[in-house]
Structures are given as structure tokens and as C-alpha cells.
Protein backbone atom coordinates (compact mmCIF):
# COMPACT_ATOMS: atom_id res chain seq x y z
CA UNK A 1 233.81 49.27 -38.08
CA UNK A 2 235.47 52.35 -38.16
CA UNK A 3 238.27 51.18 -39.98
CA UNK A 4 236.57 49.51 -42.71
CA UNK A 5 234.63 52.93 -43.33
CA UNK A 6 238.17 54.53 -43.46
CA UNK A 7 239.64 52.11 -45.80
CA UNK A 8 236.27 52.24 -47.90
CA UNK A 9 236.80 55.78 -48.44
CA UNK A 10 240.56 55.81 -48.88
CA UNK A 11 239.82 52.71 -51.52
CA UNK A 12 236.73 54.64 -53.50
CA UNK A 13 238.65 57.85 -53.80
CA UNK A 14 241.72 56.23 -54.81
CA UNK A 15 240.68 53.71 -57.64
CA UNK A 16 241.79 52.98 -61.09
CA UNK A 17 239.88 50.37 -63.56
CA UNK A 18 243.24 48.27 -63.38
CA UNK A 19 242.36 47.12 -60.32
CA UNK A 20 239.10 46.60 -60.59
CA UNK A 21 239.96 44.31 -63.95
CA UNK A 22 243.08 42.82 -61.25
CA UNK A 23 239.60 41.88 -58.50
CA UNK A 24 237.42 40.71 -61.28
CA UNK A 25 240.37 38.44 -62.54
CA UNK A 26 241.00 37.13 -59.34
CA UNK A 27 237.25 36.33 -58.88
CA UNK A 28 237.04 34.90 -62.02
CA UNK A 29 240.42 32.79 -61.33
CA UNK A 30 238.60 31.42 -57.97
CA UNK A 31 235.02 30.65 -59.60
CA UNK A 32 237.17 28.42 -62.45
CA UNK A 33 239.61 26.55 -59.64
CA UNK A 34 235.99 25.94 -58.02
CA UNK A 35 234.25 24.55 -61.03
CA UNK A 36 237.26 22.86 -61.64
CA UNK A 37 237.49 21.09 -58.17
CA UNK A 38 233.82 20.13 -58.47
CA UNK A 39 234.27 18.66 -61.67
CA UNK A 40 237.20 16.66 -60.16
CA UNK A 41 236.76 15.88 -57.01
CA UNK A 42 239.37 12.92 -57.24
CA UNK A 43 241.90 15.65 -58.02
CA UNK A 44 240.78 17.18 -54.97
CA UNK A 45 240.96 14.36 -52.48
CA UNK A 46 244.34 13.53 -54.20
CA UNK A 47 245.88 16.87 -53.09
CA UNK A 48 244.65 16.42 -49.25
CA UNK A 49 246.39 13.01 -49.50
CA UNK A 50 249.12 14.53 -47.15
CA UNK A 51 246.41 15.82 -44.48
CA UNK A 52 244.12 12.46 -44.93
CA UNK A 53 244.75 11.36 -41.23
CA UNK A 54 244.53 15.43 -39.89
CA UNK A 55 241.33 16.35 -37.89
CA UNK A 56 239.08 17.68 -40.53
CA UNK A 57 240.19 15.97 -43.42
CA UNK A 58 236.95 15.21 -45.40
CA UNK A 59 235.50 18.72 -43.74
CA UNK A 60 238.13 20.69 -45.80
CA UNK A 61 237.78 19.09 -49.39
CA UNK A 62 233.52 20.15 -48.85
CA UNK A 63 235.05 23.67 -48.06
CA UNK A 64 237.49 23.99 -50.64
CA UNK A 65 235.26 23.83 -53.87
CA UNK A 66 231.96 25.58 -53.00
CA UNK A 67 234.51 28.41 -51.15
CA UNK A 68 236.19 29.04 -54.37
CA UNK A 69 232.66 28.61 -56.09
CA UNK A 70 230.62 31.00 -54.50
CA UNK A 71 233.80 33.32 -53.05
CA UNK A 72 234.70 33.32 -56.71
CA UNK A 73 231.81 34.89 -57.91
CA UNK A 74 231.45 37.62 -55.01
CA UNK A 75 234.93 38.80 -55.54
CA UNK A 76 234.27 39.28 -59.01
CA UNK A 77 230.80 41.16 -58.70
CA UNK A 78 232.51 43.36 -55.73
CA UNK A 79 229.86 42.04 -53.49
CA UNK A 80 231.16 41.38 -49.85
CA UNK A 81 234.65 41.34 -51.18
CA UNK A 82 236.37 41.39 -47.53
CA UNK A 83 234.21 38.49 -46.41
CA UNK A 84 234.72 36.53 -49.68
CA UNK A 85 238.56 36.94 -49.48
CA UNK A 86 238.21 35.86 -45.51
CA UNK A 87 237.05 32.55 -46.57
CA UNK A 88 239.91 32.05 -49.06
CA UNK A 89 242.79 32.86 -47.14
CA UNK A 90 242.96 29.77 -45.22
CA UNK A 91 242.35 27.89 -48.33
CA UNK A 92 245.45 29.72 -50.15
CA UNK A 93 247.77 29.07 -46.85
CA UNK A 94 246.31 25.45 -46.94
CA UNK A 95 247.68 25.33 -50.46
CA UNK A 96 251.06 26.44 -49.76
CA UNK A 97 251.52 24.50 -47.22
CA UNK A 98 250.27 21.18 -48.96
CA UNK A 99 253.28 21.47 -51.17
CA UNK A 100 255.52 21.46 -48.28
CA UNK A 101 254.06 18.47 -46.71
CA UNK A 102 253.57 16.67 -49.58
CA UNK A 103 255.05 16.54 -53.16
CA UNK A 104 256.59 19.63 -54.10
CA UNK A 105 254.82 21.42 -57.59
CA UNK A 106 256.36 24.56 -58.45
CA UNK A 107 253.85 26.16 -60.61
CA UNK A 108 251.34 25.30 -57.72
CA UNK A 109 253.11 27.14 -55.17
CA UNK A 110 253.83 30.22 -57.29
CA UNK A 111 249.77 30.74 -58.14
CA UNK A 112 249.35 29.90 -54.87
CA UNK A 113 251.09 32.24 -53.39
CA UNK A 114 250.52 35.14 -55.81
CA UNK A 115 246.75 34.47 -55.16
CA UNK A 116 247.58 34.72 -52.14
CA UNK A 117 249.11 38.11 -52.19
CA UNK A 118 246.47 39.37 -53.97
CA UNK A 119 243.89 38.38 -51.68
CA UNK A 120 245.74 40.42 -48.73
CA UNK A 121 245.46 43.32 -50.82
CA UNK A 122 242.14 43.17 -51.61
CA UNK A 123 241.35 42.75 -48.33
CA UNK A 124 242.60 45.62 -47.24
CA UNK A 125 241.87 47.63 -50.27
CA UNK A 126 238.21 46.59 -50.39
CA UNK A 127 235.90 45.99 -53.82
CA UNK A 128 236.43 49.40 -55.17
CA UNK A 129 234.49 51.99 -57.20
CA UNK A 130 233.03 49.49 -59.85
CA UNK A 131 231.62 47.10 -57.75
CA UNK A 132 228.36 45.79 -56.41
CA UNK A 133 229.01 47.16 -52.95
CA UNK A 134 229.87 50.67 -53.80
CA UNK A 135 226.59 50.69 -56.04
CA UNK A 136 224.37 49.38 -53.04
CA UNK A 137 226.21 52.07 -50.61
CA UNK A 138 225.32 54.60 -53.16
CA UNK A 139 221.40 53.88 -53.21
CA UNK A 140 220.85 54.30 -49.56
């Protein structure tokens, strides 16, 4: 707990609005892959094709979607960014490693893995100065 307080106030007195626009894109970027898997959930089931027979199969394409939904939308706000970015970092290293095991797509591996870059730092950086969180810790 101590950490996080450390990186909290390293993060808050070290912040620029280019990286709160770079958290709010990524939320944003996360909320649209999650509308975009619940709108097609064929697309979905079609890219765990290569992990169909794996234990958990059918568990992971209910996680993926509402994850990106809801994790999405927190990033974005700054609201329980660490926790939001926990629960997509085994989707993004699910995503790389679907392109390994199954057909190879460039352009899906390169977002992935950016995404996925971005995500560590965030979750070390924390939500910043313009978020939700820093608001709420100011009020108390």
C-alpha cells in the first residue's frame, strides 16, 4: 500500500495533459473494442477458435467483452485505473498470443502489443492529476 501511495504522489506531481489525453485514449480504445466484441460476438468466438478445446474456453469470450466494456470506461474516467488495467492485461497477452497459435494478423499483433505497453505504464504511473480518483482523494 505503501507503494501505490508513493507512485500516486510521484504520478500527481509529475503530470502533463498528454498523458492524461494518452489514458483517456486508451480507455476510449478499450470501451470501442468492447462494444465492438458485443456487437459481434461471432467475431469473438472466431478469434478463440485456436483455444476452443483449452480449459476455459467459453469462460474467456464472457470476460473479454464486458472487461474491455466496463475497464474501458474506468480507464478513461481515471477511476480505479490500476484495477481496470489489471483486468486487461491478461486479455492483451491472450491477444498476442492468439496470433501465435493461430493465424498470424500483423496489424493485430502490433495494437496488441502497443496496448499492451501502454497498459504497463499506466499501471505503474496511475490515473493522474485529471482523473476521477485524484478528485475523490482530494474531497476527503
Amino acid at each position: 500500500m505503501e507503494t501505490i501511495k508513493t507512485l500516486n504522489k510521484w504520478a500527481n506531481g509529475h503530470t502533463y495533459l498528454p498523458l492524461d489525453l494518452l489514458r483517456i485514449a486508451l480507455g476510449t480504445f478499450l470501451f470501442i473494442k468492447g462494444i465492438n466484441f458485443m456487437a459481434d460476438s461471432m467475431m469473438l468466438t472466431e478469434l478463440f477458435k485456436p483455444m476452443q478445446n483449452m480449459a476455459g474456453g467459453m469462460i474467456a469470450v464472457h470476460y473479454v467483452a464486458p472487461a474491455h466494456f466496463i475497464g474501458g470506461l474506468l480507464i478513461a474516467c481515471g477511476l480505479l485505473t490500476r484495477w481496470a488495467i489489471v483486468a486487461q492485461i491478461p486479455i492483451l497477452i491472450g491477444a498476442i498470443l492468439i496470433n501465435f497459435v493461430g493465424e498470424m494478423n500483423t496489424n493485430n499483433l502490433i495494437l496488441a502489443i502497443i496496448t499492451l505497453l501502454v497498459c504497463a505504464f499506466f499501471l505503474v504511473y496511475g490515473s493522474g492529476k485529471h482523473s476521477l480518483d485524484y478528485y475523490f482523494k482530494m474531497q476527503q
